[in-house]
C-alpha atoms as a PDB file:
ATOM      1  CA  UNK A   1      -7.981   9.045 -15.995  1.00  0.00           C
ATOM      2  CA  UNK A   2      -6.129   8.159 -19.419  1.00  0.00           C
ATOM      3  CA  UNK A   3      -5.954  11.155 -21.365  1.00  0.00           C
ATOM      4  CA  UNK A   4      -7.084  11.216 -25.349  1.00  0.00           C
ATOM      5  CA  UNK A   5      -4.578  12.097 -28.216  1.00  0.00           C
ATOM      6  CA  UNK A   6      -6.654  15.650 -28.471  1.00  0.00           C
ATOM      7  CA  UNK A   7      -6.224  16.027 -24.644  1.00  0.00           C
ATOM      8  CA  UNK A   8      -2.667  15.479 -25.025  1.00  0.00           C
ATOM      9  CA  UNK A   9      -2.136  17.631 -27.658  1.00  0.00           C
ATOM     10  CA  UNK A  10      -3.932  20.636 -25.771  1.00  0.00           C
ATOM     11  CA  UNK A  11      -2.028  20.087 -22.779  1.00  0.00           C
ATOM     12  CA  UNK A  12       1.718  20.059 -24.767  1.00  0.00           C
ATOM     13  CA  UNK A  13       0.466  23.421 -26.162  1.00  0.00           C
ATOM     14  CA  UNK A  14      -0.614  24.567 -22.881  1.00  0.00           C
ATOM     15  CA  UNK A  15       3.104  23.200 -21.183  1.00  0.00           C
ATOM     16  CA  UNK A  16       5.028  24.957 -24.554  1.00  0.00           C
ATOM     17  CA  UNK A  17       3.224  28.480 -24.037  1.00  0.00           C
ATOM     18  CA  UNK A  18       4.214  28.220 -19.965  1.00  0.00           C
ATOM     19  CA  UNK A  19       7.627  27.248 -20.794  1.00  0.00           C
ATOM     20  CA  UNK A  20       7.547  29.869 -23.465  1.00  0.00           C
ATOM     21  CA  UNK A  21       6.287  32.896 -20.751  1.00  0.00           C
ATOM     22  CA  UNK A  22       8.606  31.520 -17.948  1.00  0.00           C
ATOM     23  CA  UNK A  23       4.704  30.628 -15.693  1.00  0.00           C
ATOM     24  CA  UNK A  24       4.946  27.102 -15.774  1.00  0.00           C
ATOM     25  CA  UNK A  25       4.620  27.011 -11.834  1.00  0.00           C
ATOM     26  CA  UNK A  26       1.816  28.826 -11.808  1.00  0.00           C
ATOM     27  CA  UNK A  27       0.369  27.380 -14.461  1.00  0.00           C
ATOM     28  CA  UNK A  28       0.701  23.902 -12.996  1.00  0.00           C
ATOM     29  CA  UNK A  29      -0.788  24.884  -9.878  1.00  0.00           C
ATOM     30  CA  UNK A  30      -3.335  26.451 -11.778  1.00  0.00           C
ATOM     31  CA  UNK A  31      -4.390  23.161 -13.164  1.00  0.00           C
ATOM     32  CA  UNK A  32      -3.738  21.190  -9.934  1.00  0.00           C
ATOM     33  CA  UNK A  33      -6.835  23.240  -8.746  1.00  0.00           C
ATOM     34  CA  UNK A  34      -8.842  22.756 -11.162  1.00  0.00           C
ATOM     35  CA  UNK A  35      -8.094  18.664 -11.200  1.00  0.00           C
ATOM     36  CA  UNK A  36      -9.216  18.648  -7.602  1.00  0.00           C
ATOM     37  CA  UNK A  37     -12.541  20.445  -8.147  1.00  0.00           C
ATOM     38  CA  UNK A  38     -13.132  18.258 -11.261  1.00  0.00           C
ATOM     39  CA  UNK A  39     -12.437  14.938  -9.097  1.00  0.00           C
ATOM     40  CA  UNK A  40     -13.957  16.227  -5.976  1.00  0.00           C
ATOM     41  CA  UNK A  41     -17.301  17.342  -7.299  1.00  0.00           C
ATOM     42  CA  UNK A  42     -19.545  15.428  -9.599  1.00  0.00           C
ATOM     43  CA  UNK A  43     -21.692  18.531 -10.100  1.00  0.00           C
ATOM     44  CA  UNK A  44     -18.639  20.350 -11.166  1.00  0.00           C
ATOM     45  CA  UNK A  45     -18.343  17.999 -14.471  1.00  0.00           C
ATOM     46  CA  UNK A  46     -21.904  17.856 -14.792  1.00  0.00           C
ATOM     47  CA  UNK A  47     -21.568  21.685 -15.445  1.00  0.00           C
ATOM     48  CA  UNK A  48     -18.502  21.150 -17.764  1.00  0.00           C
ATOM     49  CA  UNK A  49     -21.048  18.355 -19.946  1.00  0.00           C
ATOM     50  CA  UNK A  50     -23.830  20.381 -19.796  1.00  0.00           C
ATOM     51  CA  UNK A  51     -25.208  21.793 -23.353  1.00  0.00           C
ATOM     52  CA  UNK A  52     -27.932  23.861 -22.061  1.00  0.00           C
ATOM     53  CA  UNK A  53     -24.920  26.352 -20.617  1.00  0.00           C
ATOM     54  CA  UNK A  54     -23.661  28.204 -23.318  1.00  0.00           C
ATOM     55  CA  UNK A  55     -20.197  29.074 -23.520  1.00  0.00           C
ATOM     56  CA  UNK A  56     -20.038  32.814 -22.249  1.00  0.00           C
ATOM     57  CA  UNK A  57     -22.111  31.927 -19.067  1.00  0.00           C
ATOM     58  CA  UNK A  58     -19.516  29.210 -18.559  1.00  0.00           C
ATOM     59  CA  UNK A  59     -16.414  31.116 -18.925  1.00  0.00           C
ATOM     60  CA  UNK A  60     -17.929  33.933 -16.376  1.00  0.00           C
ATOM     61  CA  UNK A  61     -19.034  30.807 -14.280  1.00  0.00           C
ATOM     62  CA  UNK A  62     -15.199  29.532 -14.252  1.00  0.00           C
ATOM     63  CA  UNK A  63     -13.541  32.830 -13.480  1.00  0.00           C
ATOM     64  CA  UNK A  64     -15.965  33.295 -10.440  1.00  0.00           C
ATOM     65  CA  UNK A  65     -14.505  30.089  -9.138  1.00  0.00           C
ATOM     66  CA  UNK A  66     -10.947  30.457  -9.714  1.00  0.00           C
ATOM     67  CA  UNK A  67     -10.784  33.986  -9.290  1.00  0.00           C
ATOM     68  CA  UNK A  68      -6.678  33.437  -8.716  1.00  0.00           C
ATOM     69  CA  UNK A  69      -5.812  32.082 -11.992  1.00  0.00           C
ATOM     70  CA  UNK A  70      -2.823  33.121 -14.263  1.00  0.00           C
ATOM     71  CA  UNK A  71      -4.304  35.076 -17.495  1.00  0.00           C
ATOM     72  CA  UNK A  72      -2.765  32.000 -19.438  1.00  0.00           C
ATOM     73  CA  UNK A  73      -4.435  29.354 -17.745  1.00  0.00           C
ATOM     74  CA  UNK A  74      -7.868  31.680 -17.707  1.00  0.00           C
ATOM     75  CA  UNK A  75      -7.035  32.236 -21.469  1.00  0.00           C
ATOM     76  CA  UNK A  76      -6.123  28.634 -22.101  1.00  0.00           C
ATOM     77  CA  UNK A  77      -9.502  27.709 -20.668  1.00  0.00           C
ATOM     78  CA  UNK A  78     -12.080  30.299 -22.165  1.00  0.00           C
ATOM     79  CA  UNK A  79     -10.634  29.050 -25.889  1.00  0.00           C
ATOM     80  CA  UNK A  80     -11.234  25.497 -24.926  1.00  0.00           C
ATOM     81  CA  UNK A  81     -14.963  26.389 -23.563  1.00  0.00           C
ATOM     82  CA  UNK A  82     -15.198  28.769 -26.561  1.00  0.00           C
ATOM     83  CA  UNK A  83     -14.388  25.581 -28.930  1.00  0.00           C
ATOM     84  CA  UNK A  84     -16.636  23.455 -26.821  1.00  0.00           C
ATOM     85  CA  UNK A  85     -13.922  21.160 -25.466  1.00  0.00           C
ATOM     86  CA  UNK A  86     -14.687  21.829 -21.768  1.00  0.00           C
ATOM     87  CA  UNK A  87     -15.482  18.007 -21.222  1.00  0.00           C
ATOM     88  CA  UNK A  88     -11.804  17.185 -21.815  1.00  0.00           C
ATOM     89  CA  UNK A  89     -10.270  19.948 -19.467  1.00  0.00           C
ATOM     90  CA  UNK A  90      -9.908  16.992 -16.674  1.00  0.00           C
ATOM     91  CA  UNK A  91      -7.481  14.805 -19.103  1.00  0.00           C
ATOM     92  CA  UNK A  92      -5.765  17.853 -20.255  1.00  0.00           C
ATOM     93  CA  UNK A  93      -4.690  18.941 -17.049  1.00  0.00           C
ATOM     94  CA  UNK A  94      -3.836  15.590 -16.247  1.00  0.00           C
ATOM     95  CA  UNK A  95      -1.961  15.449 -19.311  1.00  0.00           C
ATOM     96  CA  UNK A  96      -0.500  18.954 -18.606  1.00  0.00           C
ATOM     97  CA  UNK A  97       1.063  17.426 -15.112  1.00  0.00           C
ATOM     98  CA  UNK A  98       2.189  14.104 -16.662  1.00  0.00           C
ATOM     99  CA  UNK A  99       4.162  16.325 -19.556  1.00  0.00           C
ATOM    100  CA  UNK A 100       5.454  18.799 -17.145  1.00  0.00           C
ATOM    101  CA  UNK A 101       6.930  15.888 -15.211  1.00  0.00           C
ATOM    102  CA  UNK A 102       8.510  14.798 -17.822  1.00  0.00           C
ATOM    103  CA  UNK A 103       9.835  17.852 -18.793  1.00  0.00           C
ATOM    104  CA  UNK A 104      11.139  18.413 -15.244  1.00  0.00           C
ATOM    105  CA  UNK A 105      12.785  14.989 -15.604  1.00  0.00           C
ATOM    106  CA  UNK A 106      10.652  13.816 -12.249  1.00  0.00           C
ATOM    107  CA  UNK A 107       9.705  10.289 -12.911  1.00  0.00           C
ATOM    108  CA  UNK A 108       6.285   9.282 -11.011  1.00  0.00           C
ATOM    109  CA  UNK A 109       7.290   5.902  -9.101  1.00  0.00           C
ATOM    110  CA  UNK A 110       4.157   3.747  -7.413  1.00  0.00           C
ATOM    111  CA  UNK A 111       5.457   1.593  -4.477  1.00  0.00           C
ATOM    112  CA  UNK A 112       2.809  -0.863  -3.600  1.00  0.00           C
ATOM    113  CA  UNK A 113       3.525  -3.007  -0.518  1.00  0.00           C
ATOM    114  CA  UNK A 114       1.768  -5.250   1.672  1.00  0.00           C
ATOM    115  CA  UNK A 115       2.390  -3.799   4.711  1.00  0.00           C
ATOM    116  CA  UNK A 116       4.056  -0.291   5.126  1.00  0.00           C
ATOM    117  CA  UNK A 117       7.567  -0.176   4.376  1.00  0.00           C
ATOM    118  CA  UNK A 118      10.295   1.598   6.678  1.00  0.00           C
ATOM    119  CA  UNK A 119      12.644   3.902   5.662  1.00  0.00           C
ATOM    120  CA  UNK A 120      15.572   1.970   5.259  1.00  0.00           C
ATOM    121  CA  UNK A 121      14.135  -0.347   2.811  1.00  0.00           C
ATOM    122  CA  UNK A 122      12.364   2.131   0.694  1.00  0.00           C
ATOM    123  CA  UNK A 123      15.645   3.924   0.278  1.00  0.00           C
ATOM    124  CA  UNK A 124      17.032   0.797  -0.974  1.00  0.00           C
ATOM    125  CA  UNK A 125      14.638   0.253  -3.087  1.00  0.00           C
ATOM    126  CA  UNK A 126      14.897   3.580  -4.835  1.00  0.00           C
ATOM    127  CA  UNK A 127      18.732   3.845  -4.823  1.00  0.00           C
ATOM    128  CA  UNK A 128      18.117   0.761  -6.917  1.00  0.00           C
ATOM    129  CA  UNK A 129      15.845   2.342  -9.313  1.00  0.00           C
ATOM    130  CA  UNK A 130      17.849   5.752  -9.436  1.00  0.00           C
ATOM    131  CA  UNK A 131      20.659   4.255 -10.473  1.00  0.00           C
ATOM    132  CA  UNK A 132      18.722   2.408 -14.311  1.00  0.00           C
ATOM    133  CA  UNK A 133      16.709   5.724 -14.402  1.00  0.00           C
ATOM    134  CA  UNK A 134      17.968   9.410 -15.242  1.00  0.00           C
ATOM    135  CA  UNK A 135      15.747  11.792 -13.622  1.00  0.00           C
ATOM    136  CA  UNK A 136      14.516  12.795  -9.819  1.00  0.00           C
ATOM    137  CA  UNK A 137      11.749  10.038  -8.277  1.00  0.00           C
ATOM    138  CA  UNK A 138       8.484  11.655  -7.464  1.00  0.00           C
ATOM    139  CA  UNK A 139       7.372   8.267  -4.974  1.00  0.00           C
ATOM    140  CA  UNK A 140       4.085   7.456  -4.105  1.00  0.00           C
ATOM    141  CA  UNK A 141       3.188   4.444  -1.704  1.00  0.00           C
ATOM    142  CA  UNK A 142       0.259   2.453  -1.784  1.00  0.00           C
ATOM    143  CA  UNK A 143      -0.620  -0.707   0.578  1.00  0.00           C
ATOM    144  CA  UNK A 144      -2.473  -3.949  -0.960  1.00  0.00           C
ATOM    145  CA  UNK A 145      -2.257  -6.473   2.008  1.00  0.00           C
ATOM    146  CA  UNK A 146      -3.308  -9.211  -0.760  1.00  0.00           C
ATOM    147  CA  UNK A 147       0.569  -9.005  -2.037  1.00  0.00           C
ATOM    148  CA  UNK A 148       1.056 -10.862   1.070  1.00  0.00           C
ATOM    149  CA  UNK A 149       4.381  -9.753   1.291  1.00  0.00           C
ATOM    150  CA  UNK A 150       6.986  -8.111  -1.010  1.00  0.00           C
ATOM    151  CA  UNK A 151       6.419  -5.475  -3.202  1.00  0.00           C
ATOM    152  CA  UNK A 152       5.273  -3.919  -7.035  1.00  0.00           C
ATOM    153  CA  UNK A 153       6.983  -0.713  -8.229  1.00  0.00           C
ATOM    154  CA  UNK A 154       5.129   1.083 -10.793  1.00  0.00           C
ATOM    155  CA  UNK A 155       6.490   3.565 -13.384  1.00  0.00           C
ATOM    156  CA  UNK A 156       4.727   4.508 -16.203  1.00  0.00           C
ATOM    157  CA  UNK A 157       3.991   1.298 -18.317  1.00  0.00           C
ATOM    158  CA  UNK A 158       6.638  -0.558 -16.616  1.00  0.00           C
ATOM    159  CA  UNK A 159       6.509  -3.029 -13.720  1.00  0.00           C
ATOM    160  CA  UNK A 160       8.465  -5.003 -11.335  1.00  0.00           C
ATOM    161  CA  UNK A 161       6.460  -7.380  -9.077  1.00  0.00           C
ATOM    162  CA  UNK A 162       8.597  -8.535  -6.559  1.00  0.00           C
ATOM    163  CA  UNK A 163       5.622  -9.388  -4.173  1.00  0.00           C
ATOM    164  CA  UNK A 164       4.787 -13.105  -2.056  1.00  0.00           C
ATOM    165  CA  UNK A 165       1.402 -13.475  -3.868  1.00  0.00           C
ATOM    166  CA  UNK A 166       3.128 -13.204  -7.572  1.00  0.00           C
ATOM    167  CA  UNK A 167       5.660 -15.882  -6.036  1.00  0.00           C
ATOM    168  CA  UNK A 168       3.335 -18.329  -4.926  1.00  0.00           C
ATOM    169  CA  UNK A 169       1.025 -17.681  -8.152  1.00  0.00           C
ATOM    170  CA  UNK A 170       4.293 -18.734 -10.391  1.00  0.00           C
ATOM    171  CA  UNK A 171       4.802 -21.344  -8.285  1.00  0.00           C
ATOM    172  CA  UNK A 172       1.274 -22.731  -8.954  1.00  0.00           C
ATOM    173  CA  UNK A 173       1.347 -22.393 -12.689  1.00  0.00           C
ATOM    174  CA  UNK A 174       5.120 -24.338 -12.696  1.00  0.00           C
ATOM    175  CA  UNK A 175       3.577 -26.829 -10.328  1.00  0.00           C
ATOM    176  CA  UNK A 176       0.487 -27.580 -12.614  1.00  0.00           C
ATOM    177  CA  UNK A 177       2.140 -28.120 -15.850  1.00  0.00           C
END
């Protein structure tokens, strides 16, 4: 989920209040929660849309449910419901974890591969990247057996296909000239 400029903006005023109080792991767990109730259950963001709720039975709704919450995050999101922005408290937590990475200096890496890879190649791999990229790698590994072989390394907007099927696809288009 790609989150809007507003969502973005919420979520570096959530991250500068957490830095601010010194709760910035508990506020990021806080919103890891609530991501995973907001992707896990449709019904969940059905409440969230819904304009028949009203905003006080909402709030009391959300602290039954997340009883454990910081006061920050639990303030953070009774202002948003309050303001009617509860329908963008998905992309601002997303937002919130993307910014917090980056604060952090962790730098999400995608490592798509065919087939899975062992560990002496992905460590090659990502000594590779470590060395053009200042900050820790936060890998995750994905398997496409269409690449036929190879692999595609994902960070951010940037990508390096290094995969059999992107081969044999130049190949075709150099051929066919």
């Amino acid at each position: 989920m790609k989150a809007t400029k507003s969502a973005s903006r919420y979520a570096k005023a959530l991250l500068e209040l957490a830095i601010e109080q010194n709760k910035t792991e508990v506020v990021s767990r806080d919103m890891r929660r609530f991501t995973e109730a907001f992707r896990e259950t449709r019904e969940f963001q059905l409440f969230l849309d819904s304009p028949v709720i009203n905003a006080d039975k909402k709030n009391a709704i959300l602290n039954e449910v997340f009883p454990g919450f910081d006061m920050l995050t639990r303030s953070f999101i009774e202002l948003l419901v309050r303001k009617g922005r509860e329908n963008a408290l998905g992309q601002i937590a997303d937002s919130f974890d993307a910014q917090l990475k980056s604060h952090l200096g962790i730098i999400p890496v995608t490592l798509i591969s065919a087939q899975a890879l062992d560990e002496a190649t992905k460590k090659t791999i990502l000594s590779k990247l470590e060395k053009s990229l200042n900050g820790k790698l936060e890998l995750e590994e994905k398997i496409d057996p269409s690449l036929i072989g190879g692999f595609i390394v994902k960070m951010g907007d940037t990508q390096i296909d290094a995969s059999v099927s992107n081969k044999l696809k130049n190949l075709k288009v150099n051929l066919t000239r």
